[in-house]
PDB file of N, CA and C in Angstrom:
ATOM      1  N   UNK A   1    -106.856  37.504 -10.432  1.00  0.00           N
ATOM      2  CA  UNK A   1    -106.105  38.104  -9.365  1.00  0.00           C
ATOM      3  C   UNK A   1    -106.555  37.546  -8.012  1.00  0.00           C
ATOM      4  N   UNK A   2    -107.750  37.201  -7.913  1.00  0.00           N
ATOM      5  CA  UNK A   2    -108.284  36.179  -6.540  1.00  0.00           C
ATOM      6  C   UNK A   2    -107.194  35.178  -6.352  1.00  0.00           C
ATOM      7  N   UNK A   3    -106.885  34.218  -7.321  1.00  0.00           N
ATOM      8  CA  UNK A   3    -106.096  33.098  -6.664  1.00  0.00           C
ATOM      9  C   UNK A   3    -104.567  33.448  -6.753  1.00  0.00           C
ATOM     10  N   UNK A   4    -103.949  34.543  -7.055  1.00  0.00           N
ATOM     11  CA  UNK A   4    -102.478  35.274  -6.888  1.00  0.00           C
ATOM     12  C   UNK A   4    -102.208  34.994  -5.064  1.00  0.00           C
ATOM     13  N   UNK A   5    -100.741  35.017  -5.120  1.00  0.00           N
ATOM     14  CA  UNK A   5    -100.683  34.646  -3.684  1.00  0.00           C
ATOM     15  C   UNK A   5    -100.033  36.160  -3.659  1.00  0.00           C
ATOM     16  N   UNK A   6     -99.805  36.935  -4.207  1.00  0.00           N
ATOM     17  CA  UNK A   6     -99.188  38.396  -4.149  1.00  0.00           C
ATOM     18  C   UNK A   6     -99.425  38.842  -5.500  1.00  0.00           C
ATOM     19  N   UNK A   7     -98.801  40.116  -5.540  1.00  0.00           N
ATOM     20  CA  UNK A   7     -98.991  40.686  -6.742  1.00  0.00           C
ATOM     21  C   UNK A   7     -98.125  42.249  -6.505  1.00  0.00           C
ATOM     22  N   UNK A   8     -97.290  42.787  -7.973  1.00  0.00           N
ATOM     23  CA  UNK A   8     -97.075  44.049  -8.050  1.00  0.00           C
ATOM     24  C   UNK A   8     -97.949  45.040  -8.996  1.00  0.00           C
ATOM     25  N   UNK A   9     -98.064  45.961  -7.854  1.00  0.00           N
ATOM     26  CA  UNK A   9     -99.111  47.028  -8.393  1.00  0.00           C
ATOM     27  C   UNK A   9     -97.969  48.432  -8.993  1.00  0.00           C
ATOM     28  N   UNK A  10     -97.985  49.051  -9.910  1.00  0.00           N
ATOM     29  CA  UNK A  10     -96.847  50.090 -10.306  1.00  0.00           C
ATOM     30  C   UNK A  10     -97.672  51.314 -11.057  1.00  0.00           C
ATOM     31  N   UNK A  11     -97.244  52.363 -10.776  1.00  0.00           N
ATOM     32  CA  UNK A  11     -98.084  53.438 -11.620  1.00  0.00           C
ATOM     33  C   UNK A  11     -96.789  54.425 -11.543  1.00  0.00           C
ATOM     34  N   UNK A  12     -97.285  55.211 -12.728  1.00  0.00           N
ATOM     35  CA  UNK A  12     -96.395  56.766 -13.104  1.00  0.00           C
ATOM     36  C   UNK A  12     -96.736  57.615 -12.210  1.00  0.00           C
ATOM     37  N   UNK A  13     -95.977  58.773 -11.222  1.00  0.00           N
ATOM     38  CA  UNK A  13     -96.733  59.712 -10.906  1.00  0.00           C
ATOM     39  C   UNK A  13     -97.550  60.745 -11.689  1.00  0.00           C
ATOM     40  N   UNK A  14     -98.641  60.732 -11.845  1.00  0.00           N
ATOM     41  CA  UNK A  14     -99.493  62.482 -12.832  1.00  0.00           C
ATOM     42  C   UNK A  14    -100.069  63.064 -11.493  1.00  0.00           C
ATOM     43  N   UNK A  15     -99.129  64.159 -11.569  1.00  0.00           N
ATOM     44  CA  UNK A  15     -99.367  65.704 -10.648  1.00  0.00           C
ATOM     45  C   UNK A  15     -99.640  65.102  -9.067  1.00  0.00           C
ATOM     46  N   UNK A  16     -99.103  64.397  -8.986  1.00  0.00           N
ATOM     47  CA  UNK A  16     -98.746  64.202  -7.539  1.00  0.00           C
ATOM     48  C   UNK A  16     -99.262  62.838  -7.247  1.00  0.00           C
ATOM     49  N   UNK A  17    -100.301  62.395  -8.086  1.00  0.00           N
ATOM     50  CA  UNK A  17    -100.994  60.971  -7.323  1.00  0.00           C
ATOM     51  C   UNK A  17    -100.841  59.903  -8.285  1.00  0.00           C
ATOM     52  N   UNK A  18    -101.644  58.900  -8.223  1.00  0.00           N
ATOM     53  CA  UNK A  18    -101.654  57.824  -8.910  1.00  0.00           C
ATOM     54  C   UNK A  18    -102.480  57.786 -10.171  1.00  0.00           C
ATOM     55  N   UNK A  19    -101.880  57.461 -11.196  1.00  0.00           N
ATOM     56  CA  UNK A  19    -102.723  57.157 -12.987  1.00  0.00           C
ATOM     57  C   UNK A  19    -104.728  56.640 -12.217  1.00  0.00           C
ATOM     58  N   UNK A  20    -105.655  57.619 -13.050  1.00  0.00           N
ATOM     59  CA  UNK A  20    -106.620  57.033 -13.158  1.00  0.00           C
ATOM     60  C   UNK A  20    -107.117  55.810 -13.164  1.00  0.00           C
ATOM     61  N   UNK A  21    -106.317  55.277 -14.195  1.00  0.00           N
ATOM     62  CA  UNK A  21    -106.977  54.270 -14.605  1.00  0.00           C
ATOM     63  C   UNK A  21    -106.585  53.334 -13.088  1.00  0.00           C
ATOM     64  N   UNK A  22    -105.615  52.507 -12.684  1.00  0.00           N
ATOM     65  CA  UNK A  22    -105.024  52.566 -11.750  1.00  0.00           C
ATOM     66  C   UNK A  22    -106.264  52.588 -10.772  1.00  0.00           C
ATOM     67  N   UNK A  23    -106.576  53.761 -10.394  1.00  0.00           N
ATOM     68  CA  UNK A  23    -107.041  53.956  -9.308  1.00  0.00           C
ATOM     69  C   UNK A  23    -108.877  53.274  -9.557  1.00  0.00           C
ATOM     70  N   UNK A  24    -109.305  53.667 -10.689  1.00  0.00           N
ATOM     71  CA  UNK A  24    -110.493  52.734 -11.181  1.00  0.00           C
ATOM     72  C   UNK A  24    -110.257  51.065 -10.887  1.00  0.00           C
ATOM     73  N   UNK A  25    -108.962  50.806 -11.629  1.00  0.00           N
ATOM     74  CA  UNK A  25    -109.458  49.499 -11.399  1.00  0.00           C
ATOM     75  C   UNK A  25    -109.626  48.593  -9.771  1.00  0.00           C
ATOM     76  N   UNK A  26    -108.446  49.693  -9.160  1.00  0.00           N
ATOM     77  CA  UNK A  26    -108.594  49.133  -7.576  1.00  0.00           C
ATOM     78  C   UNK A  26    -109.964  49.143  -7.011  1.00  0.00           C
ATOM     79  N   UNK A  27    -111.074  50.190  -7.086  1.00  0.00           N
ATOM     80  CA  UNK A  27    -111.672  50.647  -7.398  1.00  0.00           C
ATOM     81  C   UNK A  27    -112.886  49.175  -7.108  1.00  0.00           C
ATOM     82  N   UNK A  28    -112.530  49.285  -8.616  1.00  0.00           N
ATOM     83  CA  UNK A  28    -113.803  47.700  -9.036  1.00  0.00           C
ATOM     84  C   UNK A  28    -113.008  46.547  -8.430  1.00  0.00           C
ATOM     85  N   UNK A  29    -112.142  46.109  -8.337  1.00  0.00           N
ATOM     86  CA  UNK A  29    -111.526  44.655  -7.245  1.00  0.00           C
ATOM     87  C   UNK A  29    -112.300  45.062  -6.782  1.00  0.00           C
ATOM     88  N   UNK A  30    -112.469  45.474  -5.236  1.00  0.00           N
ATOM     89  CA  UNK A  30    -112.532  44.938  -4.408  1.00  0.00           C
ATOM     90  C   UNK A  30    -111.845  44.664  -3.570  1.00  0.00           C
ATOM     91  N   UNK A  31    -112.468  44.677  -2.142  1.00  0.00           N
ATOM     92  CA  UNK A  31    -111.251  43.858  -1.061  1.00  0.00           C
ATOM     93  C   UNK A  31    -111.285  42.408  -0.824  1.00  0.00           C
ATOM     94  N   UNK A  32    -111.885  41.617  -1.255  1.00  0.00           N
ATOM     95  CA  UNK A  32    -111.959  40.140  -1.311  1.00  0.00           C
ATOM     96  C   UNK A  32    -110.747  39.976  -2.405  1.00  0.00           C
ATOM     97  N   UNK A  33    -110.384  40.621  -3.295  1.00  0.00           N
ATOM     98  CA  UNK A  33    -108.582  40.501  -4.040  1.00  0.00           C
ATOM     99  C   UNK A  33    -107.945  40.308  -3.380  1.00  0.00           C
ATOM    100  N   UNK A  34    -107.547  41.954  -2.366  1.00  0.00           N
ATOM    101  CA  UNK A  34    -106.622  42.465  -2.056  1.00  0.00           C
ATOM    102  C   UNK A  34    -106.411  41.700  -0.562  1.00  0.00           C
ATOM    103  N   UNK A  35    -107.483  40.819   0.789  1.00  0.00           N
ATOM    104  CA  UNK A  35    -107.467  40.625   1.474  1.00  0.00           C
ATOM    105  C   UNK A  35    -106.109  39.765   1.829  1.00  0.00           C
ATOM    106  N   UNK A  36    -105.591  40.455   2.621  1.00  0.00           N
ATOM    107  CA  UNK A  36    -104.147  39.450   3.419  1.00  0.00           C
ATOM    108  C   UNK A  36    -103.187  38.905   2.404  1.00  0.00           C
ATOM    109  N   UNK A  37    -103.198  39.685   1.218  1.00  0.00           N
ATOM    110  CA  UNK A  37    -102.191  39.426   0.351  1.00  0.00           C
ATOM    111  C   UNK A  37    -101.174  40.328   0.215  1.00  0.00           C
ATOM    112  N   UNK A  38     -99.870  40.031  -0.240  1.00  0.00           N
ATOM    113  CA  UNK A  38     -98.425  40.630  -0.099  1.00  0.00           C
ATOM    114  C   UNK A  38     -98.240  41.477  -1.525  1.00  0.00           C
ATOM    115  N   UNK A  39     -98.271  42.712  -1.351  1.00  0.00           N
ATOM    116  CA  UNK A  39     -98.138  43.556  -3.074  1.00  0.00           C
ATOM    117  C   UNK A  39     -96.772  44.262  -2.468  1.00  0.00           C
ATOM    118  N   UNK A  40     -95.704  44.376  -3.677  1.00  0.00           N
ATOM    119  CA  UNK A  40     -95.183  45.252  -4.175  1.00  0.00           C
ATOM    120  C   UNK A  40     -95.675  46.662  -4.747  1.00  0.00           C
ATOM    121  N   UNK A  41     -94.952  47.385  -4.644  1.00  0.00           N
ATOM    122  CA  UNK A  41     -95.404  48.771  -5.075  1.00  0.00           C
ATOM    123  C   UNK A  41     -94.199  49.635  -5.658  1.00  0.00           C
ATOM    124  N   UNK A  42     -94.693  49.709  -6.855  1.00  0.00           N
ATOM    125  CA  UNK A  42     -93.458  50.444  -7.822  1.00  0.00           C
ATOM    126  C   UNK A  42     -94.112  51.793  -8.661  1.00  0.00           C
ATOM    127  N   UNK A  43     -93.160  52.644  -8.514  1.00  0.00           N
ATOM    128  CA  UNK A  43     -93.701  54.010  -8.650  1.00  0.00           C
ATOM    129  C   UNK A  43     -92.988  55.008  -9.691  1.00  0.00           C
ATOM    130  N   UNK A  44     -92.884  55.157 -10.562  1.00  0.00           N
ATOM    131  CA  UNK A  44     -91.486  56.121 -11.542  1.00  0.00           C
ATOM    132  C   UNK A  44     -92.087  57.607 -11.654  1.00  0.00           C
ATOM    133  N   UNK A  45     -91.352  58.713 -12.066  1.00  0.00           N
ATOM    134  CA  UNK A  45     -91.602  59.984 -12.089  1.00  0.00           C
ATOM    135  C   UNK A  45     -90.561  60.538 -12.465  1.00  0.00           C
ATOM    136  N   UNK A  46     -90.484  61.663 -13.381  1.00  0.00           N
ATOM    137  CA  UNK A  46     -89.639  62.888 -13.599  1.00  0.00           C
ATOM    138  C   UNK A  46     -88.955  63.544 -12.897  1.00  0.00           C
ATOM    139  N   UNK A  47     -89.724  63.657 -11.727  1.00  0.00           N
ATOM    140  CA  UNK A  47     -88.925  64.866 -11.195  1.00  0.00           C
ATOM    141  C   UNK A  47     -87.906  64.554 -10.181  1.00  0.00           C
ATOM    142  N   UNK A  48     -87.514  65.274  -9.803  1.00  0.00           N
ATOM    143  CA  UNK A  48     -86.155  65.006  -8.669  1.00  0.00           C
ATOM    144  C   UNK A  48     -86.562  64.858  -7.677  1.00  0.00           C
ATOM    145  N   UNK A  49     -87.516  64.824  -7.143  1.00  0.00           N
ATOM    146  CA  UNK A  49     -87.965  63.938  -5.731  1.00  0.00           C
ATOM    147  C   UNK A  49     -88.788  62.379  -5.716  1.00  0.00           C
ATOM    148  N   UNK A  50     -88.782  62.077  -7.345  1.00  0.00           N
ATOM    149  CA  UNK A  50     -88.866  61.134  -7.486  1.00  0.00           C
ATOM    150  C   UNK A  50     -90.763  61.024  -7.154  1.00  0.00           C
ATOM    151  N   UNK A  51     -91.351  59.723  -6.653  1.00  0.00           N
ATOM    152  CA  UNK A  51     -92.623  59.406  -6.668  1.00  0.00           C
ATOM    153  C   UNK A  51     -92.576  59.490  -5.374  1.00  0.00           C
ATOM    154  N   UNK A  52     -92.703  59.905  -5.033  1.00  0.00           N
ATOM    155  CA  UNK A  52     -92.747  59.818  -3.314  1.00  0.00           C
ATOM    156  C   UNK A  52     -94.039  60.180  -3.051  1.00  0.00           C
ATOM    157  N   UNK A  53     -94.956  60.906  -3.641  1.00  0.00           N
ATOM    158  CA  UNK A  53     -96.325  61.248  -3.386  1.00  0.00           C
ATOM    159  C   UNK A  53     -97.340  59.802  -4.004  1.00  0.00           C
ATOM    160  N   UNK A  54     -96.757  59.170  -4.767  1.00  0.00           N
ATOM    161  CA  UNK A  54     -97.494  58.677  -5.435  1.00  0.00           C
ATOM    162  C   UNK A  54     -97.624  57.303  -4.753  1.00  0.00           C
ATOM    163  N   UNK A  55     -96.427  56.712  -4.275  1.00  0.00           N
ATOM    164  CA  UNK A  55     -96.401  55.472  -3.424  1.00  0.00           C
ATOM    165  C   UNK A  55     -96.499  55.674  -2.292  1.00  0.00           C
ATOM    166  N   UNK A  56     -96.693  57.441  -1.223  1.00  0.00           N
ATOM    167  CA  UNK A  56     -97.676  57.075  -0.771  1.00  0.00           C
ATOM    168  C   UNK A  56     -98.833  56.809  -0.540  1.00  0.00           C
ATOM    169  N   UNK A  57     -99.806  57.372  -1.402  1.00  0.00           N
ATOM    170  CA  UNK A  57    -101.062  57.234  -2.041  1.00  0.00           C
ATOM    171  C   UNK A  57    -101.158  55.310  -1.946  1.00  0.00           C
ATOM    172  N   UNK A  58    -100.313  54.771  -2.904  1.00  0.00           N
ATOM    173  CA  UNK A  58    -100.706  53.835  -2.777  1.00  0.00           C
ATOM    174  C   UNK A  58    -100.495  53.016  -1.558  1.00  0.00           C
ATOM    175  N   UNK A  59     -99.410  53.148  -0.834  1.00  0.00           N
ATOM    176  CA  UNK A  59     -99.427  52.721   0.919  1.00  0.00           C
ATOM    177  C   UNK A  59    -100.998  52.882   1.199  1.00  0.00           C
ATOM    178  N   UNK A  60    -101.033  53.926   1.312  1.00  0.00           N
ATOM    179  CA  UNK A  60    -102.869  54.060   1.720  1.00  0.00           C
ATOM    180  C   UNK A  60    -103.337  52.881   1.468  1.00  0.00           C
ATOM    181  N   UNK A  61    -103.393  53.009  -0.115  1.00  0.00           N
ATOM    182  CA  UNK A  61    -105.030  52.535  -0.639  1.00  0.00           C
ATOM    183  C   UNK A  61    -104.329  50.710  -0.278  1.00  0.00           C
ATOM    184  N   UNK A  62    -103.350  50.641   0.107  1.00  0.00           N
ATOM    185  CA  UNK A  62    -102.825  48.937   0.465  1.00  0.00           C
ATOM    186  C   UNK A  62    -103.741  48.723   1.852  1.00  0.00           C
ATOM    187  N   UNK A  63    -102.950  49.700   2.321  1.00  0.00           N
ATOM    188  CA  UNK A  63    -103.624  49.503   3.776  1.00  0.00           C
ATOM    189  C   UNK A  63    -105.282  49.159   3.811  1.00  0.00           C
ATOM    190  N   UNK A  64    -106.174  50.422   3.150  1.00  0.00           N
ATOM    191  CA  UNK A  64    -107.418  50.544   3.023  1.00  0.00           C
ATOM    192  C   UNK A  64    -107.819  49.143   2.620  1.00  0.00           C
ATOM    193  N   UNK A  65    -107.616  48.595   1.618  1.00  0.00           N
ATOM    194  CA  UNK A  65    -107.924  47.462   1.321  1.00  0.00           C
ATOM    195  C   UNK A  65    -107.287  46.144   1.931  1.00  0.00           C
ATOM    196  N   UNK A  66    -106.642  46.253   2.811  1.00  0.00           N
ATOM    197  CA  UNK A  66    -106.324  45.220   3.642  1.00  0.00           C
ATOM    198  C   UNK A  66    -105.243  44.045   3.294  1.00  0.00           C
ATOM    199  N   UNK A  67    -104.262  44.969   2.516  1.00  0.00           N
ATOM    200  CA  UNK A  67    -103.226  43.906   1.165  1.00  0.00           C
ATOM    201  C   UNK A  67    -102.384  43.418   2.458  1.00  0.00           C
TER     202      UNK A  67
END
């Protein structure tokens, strides 16, 4: 994932936020991955408001890590 010139990141919503695992592996990257690179962000869910909690969570953690 270092030499990716972008990348899409996608998770299910569970109870409002982002899949564990998911959040582990961002986790162990690192920001030397994620630095000044272009991600997509794709999000699915059940309910009728859709993921909206969940991609923003991950907006965050883009930002945080400097994607």
């Amino acid at each position: 994932m270092r030499n990716a010139q972008g990348m899409i990141i996608g998770s299910p919503e569970y109870h409002g936020g982002i899949s564990g695992a998911l959040k582990n592996a961002i986790d162990w990257m690192g920001f030397d991955v994620f630095e000044d690179k272009l991600i997509g962000l794709v999000c699915t869910s059940g309910e009728p408001m859709g993921a909206v909690n969940t991609l923003g969570s991950l907006r965050m953690i883009a930002r945080a890590v400097h994607a």
